[in-house]
N, C-alpha and C. Protein backbone atom coordinates (compact mmCIF):
# COMPACT_ATOMS: atom_id res chain seq x y z
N UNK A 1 -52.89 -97.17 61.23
CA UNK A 1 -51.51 -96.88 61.42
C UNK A 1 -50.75 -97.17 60.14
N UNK A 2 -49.53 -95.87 59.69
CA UNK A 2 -49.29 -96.23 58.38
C UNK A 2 -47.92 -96.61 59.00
N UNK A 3 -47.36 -98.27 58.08
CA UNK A 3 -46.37 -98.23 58.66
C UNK A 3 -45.05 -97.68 57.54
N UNK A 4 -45.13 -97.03 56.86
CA UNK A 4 -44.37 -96.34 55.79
C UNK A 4 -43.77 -95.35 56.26
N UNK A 5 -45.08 -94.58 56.94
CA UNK A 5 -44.44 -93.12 57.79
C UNK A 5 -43.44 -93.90 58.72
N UNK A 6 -43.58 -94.48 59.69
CA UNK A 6 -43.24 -94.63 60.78
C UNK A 6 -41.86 -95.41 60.43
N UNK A 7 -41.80 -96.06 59.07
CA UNK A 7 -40.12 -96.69 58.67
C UNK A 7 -39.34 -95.31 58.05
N UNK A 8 -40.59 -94.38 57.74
CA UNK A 8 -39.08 -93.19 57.47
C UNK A 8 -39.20 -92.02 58.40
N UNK A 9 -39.59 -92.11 59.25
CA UNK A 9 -39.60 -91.43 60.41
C UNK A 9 -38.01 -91.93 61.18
N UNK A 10 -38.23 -93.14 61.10
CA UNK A 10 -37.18 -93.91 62.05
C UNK A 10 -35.52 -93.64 61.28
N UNK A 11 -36.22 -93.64 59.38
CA UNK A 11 -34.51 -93.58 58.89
C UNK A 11 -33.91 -92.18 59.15
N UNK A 12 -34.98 -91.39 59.02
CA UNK A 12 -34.27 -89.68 59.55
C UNK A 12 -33.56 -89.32 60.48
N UNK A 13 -34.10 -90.01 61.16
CA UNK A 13 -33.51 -89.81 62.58
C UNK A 13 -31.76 -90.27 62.95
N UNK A 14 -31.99 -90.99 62.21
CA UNK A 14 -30.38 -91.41 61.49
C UNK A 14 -29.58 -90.46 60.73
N UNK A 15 -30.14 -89.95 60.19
CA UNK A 15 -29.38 -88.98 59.08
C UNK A 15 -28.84 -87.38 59.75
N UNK A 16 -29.40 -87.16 60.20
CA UNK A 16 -28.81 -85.71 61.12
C UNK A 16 -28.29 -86.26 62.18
N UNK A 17 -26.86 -85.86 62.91
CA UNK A 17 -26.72 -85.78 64.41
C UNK A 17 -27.20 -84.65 65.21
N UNK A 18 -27.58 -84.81 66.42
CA UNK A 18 -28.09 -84.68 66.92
C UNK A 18 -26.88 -83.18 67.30
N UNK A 19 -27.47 -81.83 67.55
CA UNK A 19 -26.47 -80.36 67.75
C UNK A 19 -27.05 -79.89 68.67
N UNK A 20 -25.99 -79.29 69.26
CA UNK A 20 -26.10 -78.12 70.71
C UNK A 20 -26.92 -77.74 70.63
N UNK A 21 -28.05 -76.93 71.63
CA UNK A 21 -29.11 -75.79 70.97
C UNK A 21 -27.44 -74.24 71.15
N UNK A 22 -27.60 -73.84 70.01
CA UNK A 22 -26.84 -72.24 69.60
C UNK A 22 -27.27 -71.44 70.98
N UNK A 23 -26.53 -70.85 71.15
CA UNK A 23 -27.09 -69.82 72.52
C UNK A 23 -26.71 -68.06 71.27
N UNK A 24 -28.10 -67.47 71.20
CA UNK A 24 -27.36 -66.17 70.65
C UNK A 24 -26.45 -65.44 71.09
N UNK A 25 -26.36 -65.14 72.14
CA UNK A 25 -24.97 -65.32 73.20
C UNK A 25 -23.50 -65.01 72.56
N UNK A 26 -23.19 -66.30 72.05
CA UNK A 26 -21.90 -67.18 71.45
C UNK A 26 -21.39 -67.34 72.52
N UNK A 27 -19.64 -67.30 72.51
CA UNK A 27 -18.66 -67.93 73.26
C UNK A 27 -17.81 -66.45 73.40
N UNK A 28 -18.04 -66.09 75.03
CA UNK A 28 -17.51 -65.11 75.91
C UNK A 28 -16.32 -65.15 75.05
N UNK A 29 -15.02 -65.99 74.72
CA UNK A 29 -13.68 -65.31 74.75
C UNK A 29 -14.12 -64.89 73.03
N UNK A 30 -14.84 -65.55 72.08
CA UNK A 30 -14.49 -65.01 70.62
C UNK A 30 -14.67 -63.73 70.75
N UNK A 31 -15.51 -63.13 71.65
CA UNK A 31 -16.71 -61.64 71.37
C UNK A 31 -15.42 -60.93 72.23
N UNK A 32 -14.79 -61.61 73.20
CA UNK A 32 -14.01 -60.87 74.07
C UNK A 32 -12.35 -60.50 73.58
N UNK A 33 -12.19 -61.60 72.50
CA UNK A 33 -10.79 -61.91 72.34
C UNK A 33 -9.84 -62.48 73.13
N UNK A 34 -8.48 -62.57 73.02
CA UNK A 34 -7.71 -63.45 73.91
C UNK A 34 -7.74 -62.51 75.18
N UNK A 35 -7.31 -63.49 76.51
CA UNK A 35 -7.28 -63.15 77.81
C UNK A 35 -6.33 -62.22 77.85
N UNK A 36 -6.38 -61.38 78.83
CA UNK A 36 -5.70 -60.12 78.90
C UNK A 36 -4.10 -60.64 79.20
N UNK A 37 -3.81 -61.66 79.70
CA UNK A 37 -2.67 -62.03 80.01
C UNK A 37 -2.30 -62.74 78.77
N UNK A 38 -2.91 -63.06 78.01
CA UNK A 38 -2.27 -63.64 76.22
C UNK A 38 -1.92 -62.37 76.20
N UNK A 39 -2.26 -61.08 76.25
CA UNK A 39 -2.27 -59.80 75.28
C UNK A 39 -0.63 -59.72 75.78
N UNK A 40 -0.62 -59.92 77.36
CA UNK A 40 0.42 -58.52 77.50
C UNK A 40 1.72 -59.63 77.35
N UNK A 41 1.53 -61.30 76.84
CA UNK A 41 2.51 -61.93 76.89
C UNK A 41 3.01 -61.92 75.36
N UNK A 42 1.81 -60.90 74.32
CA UNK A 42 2.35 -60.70 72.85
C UNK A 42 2.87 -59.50 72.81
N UNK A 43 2.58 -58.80 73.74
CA UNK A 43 3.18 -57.49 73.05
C UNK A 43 4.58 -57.72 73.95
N UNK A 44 5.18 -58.28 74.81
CA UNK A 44 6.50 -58.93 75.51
C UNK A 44 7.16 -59.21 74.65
N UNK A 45 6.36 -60.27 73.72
CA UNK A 45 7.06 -61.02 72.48
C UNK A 45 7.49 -60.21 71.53
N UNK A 46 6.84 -59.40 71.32
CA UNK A 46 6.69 -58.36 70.01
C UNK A 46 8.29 -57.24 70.70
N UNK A 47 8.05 -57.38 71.80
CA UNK A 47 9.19 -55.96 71.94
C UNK A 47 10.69 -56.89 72.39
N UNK A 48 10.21 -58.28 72.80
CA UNK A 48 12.00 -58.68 73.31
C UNK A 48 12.50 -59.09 71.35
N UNK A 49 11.75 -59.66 70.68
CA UNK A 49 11.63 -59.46 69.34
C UNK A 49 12.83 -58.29 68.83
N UNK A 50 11.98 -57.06 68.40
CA UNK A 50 12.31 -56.14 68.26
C UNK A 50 13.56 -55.74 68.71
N UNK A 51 13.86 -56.15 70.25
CA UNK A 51 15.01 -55.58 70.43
C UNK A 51 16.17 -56.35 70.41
N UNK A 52 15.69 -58.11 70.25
CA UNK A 52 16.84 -58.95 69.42
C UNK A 52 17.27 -58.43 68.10
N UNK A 53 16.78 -58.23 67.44
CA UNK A 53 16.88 -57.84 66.09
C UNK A 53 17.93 -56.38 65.78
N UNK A 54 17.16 -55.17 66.62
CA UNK A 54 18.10 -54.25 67.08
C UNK A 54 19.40 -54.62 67.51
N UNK A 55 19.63 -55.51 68.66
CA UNK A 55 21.03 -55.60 68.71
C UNK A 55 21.47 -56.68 67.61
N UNK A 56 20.82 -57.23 67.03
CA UNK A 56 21.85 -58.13 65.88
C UNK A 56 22.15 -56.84 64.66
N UNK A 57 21.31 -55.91 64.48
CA UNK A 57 21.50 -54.85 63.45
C UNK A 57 22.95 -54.03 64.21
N UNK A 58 22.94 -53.30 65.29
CA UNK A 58 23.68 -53.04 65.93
C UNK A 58 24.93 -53.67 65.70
N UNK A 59 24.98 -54.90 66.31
CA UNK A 59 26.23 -55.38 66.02
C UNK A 59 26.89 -55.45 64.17
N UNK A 60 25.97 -55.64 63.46
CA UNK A 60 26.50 -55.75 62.03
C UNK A 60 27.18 -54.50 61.20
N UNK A 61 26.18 -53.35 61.55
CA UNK A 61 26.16 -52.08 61.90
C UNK A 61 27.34 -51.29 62.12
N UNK A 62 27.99 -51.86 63.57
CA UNK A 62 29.55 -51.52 64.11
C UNK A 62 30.65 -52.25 63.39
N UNK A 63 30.08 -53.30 62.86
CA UNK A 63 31.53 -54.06 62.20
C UNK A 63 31.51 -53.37 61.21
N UNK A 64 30.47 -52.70 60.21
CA UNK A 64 30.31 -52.48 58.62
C UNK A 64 30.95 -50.99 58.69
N UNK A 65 30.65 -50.04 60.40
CA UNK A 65 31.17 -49.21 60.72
C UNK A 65 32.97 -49.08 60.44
N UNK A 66 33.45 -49.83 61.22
CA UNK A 66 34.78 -49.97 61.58
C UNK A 66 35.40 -50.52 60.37
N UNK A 67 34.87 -51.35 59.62
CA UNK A 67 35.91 -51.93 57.87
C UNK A 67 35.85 -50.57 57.44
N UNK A 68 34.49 -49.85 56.87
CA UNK A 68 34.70 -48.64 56.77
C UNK A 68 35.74 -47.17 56.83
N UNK A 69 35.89 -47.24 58.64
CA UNK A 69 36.76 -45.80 59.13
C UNK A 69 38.18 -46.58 58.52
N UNK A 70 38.68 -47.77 58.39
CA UNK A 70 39.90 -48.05 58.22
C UNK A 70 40.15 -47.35 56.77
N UNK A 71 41.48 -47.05 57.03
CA UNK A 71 41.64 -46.14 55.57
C UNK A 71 42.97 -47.17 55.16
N UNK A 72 43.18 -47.32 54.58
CA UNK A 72 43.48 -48.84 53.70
C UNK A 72 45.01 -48.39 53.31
N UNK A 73 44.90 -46.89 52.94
CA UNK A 73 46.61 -46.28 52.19
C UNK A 73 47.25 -46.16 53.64
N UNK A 74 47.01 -46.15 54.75
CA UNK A 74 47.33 -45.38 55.84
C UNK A 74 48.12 -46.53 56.60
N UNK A 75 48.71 -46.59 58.00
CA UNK A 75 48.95 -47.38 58.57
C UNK A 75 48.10 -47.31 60.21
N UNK A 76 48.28 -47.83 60.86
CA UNK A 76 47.07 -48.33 61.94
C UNK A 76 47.80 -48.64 63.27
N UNK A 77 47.40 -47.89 64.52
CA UNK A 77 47.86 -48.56 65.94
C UNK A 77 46.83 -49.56 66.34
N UNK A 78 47.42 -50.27 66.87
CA UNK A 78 46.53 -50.73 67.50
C UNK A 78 46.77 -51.38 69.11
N UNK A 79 46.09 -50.71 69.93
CA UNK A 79 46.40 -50.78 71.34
C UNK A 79 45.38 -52.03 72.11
N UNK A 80 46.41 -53.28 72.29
CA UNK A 80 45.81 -54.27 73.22
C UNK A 80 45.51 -53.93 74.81
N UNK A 81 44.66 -54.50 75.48
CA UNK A 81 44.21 -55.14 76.50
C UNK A 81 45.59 -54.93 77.75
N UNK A 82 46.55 -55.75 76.84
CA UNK A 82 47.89 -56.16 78.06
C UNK A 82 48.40 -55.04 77.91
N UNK A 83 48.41 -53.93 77.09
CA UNK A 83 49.88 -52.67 77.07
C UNK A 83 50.70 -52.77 75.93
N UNK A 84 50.46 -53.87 75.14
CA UNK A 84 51.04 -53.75 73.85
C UNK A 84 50.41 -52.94 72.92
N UNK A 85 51.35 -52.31 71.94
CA UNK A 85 51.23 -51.34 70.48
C UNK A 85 51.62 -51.98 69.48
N UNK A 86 50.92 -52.22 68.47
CA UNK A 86 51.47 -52.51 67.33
C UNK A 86 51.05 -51.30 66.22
N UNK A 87 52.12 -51.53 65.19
CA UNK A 87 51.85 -50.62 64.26
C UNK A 87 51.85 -51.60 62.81
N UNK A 88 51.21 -51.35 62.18
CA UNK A 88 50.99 -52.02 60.65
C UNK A 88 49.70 -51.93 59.84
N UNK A 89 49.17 -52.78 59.28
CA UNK A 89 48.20 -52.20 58.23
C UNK A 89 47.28 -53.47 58.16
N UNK A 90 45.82 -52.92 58.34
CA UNK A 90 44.85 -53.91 58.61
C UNK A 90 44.76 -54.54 56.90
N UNK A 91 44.78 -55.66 57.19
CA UNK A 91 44.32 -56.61 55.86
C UNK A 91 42.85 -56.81 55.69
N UNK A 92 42.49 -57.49 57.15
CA UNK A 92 41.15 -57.89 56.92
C UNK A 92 40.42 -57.86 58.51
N UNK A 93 39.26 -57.15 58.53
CA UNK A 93 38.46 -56.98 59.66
C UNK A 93 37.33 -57.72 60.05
N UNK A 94 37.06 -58.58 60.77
CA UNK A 94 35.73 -59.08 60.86
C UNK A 94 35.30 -59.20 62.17
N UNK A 95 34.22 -59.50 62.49
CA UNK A 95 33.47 -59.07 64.20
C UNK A 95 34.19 -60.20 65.13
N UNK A 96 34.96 -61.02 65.02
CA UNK A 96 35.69 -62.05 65.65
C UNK A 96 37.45 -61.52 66.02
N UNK A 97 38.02 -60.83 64.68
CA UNK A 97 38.99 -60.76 64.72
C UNK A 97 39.79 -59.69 63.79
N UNK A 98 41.19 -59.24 63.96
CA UNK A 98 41.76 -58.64 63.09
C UNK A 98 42.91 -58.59 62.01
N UNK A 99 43.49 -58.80 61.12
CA UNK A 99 44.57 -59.37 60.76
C UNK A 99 45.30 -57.97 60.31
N UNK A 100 46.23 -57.93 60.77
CA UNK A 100 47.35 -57.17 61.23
C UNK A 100 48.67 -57.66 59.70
N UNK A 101 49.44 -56.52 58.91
CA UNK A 101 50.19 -57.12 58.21
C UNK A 101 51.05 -56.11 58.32
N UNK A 102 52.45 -56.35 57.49
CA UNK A 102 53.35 -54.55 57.32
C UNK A 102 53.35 -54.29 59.06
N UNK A 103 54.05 -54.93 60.04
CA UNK A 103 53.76 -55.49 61.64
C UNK A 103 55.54 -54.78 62.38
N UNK A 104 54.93 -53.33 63.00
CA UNK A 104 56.16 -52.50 63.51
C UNK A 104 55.55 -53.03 65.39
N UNK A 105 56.49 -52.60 65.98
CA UNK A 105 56.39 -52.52 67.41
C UNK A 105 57.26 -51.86 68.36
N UNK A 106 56.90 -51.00 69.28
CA UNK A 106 57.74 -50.62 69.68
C UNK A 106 58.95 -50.84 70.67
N UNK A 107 60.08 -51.19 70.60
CA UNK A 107 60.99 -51.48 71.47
C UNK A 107 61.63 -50.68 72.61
N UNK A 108 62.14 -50.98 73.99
CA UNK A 108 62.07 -50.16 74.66
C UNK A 108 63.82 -50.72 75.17
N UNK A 109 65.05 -50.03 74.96
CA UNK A 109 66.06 -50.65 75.78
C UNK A 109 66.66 -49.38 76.81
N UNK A 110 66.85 -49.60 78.26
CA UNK A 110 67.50 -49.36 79.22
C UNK A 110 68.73 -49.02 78.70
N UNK A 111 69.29 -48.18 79.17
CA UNK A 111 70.93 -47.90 79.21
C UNK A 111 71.73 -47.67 80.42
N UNK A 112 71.94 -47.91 81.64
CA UNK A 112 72.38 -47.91 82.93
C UNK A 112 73.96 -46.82 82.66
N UNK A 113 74.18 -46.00 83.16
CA UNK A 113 75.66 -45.21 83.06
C UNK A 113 76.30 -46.36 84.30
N UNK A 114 77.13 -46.63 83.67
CA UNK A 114 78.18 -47.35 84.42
C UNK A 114 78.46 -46.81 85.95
N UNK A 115 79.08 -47.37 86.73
CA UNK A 115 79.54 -47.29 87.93
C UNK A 115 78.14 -46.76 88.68
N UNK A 116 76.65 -46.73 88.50
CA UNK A 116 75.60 -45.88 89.13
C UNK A 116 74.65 -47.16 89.10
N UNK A 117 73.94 -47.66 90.16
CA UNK A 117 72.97 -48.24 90.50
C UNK A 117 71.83 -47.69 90.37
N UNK A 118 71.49 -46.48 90.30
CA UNK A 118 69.94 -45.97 90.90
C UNK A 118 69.50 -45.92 89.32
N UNK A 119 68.04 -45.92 89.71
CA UNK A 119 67.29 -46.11 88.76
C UNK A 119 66.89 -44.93 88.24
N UNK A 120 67.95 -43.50 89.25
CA UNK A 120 67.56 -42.10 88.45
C UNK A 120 68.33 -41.66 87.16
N UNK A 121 69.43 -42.74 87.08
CA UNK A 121 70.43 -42.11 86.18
C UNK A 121 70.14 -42.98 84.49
N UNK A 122 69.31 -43.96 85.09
CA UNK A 122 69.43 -44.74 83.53
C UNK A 122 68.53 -44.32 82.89
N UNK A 123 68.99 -44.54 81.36
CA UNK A 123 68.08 -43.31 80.15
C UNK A 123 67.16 -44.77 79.16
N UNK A 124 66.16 -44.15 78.97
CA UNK A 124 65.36 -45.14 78.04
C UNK A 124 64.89 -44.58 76.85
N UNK A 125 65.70 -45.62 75.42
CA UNK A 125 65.55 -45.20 74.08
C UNK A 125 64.30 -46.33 73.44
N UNK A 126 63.94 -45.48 73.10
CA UNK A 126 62.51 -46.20 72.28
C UNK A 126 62.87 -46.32 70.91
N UNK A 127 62.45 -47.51 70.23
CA UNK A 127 62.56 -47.54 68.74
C UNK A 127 61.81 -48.44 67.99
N UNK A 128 61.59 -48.34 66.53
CA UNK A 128 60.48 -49.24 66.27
C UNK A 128 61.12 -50.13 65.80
N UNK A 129 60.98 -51.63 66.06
CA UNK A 129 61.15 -53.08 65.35
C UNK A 129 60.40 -53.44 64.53
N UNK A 130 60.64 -54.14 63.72
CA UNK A 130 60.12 -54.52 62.67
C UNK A 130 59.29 -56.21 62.86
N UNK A 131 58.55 -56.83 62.82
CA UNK A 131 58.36 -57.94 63.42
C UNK A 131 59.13 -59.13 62.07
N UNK A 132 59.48 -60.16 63.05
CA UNK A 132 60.15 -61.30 61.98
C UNK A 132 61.24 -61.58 62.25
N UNK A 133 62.02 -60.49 63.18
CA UNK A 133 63.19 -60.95 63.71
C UNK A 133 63.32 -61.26 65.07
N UNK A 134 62.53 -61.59 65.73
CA UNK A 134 62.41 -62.22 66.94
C UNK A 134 63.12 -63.84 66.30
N UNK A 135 63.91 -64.63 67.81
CA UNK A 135 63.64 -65.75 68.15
C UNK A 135 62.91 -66.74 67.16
N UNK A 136 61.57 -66.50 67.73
CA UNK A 136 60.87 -67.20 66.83
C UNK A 136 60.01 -67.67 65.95
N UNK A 137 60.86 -66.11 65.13
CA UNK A 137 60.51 -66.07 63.88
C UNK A 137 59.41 -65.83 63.08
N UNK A 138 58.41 -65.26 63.80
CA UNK A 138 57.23 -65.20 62.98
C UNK A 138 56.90 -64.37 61.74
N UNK A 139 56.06 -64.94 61.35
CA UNK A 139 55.48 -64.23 59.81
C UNK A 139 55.40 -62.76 60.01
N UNK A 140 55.34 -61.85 58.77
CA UNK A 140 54.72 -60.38 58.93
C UNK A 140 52.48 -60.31 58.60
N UNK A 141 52.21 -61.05 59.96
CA UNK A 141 51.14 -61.27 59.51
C UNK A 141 50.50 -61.93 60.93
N UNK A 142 49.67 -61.08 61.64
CA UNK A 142 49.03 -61.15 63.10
C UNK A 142 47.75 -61.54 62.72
N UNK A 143 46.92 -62.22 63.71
CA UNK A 143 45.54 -62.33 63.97
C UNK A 143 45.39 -61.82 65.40
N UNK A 144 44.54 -60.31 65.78
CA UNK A 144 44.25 -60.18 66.87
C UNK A 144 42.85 -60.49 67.15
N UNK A 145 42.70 -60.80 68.44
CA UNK A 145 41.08 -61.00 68.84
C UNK A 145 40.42 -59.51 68.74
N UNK A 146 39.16 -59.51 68.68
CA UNK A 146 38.75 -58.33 68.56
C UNK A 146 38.30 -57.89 70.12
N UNK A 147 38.66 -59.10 70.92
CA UNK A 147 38.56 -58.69 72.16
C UNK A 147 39.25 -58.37 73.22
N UNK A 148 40.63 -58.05 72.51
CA UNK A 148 41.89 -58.07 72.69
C UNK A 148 42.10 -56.27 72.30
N UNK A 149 41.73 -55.87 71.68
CA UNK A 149 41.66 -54.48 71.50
C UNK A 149 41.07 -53.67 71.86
N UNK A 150 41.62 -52.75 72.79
CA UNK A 150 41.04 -51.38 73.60
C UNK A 150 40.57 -50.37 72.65
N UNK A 151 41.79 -50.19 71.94
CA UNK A 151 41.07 -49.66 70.14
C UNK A 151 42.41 -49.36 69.12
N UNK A 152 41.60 -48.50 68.56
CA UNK A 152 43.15 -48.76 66.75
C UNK A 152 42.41 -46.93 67.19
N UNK A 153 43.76 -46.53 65.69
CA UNK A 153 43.33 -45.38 65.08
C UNK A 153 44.84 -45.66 63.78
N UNK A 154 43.68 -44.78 62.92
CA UNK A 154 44.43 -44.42 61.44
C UNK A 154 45.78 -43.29 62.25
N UNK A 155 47.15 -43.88 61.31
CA UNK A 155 48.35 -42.96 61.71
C UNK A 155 48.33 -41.90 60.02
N UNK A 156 48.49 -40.87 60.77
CA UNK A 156 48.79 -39.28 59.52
C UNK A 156 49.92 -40.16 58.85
N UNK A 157 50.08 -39.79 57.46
CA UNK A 157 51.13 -40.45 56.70
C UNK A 157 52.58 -39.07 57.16
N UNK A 158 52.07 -37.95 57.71
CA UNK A 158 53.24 -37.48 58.34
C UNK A 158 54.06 -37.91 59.82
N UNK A 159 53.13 -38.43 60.85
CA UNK A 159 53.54 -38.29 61.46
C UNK A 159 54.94 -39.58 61.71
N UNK A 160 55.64 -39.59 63.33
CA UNK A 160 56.82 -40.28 63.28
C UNK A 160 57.26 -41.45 63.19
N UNK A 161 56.26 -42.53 63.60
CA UNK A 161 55.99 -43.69 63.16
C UNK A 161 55.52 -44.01 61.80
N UNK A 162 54.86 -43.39 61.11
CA UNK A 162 54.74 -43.44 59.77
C UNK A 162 55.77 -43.45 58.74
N UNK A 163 56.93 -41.97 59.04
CA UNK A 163 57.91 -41.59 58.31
C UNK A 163 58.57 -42.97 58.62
N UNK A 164 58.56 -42.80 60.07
CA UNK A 164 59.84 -44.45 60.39
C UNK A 164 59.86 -45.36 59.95
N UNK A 165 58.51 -46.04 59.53
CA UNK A 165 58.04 -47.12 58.89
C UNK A 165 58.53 -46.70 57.20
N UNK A 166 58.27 -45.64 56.63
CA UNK A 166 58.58 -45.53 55.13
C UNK A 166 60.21 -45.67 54.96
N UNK A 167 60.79 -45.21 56.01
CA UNK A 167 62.20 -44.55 55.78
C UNK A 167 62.72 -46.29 55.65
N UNK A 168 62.06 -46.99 56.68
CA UNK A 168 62.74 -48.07 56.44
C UNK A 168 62.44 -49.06 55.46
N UNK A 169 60.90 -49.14 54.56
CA UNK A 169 61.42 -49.63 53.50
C UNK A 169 61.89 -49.04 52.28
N UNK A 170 62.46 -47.64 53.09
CA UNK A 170 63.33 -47.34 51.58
C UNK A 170 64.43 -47.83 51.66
N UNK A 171 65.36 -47.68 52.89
CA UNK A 171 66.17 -47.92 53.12
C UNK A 171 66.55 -49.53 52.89
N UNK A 172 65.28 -50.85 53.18
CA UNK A 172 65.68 -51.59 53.13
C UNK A 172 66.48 -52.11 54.09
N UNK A 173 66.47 -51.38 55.63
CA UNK A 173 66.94 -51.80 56.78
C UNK A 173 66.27 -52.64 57.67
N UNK A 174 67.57 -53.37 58.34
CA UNK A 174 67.02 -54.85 58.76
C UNK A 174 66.79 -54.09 59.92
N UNK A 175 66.26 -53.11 60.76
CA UNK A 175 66.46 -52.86 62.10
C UNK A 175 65.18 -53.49 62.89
């Protein structure tokens, strides 16, 4: 009996750990890929993805739209939510809000003919105000919500609110 073999017999056995037997086989999911329910929970991902992105493009899209259509020489309605009109000239547009400057509105006064109660005989004159002479006093210079607006449009530099608006700063009238 050699005992030489048998002391390095014993150190080997030390030196490797001890491994699976390999099956040629392998492992069902590598050969198979992920479970069919991983698949259809990436391509979910992949499309609610996609269509976050779409509406954030969308939205950037419509704002970059709308600074755009504003035509800057022109003057601007803009029709709120409650029934108010304003007329003046956009300064600055952004997806939150609008700033409104050069700020007309339209005024509406009753005239009743004397000695007549009914509401068939009284006449109603419309005219544009100028903002700043109210009470109390505000600047020529609005912030509307952008959620506050039903919508705007560019005014023709002919038409009657336009002229009205020029006539009066030629005129320089306080009306």
């Amino acid at each position: 009996m050699d005992v030489r073999r048998q002391g390095q017999a014993a150190d080997n056995s030390y030196a490797e750990a001890p491994t699976a037997p390999r099956s040629s086989a392998g492992s069902v999911a590598s050969k198979m890929g992920a479970s069919p329910v991983a698949k259809i929970l990436g391509i979910l991902l992949i499309i609610v993805s996609v269509c976050v992105i779409g509406w954030f493009g969308t939205m950037a899209y419509s704002s970059l739209r709308a600074d755009a259509a504003v035509k800057s020489s022109e003057y601007q309605a803009v029709f709120l939510t409650n029934g108010q009109v304003y007329f003046g000239k956009f300064s600055h547009v952004s997806s939150s809000y609008v700033e409104l400057t050069k700020i007309f509105y339209l005024q509406v006064q009753q005239q009743v003919q004397p000695g007549s109660s009914s509401t068939n005989n009284s006449q109603q004159q419309v005219s544009l105000a100028k903002l700043g002479g109210e009470l109390h006093g505000p600047e020529d210079e609005m912030f509307i919500s952008r959620d506050q607006i039903l919508f705007w449009e560019n005014l023709k530099p002919s038409g009657k609110v336009s002229t009205a608006i020029a006539n009066y700063y030629k005129t320089g009238s306080s009306n």
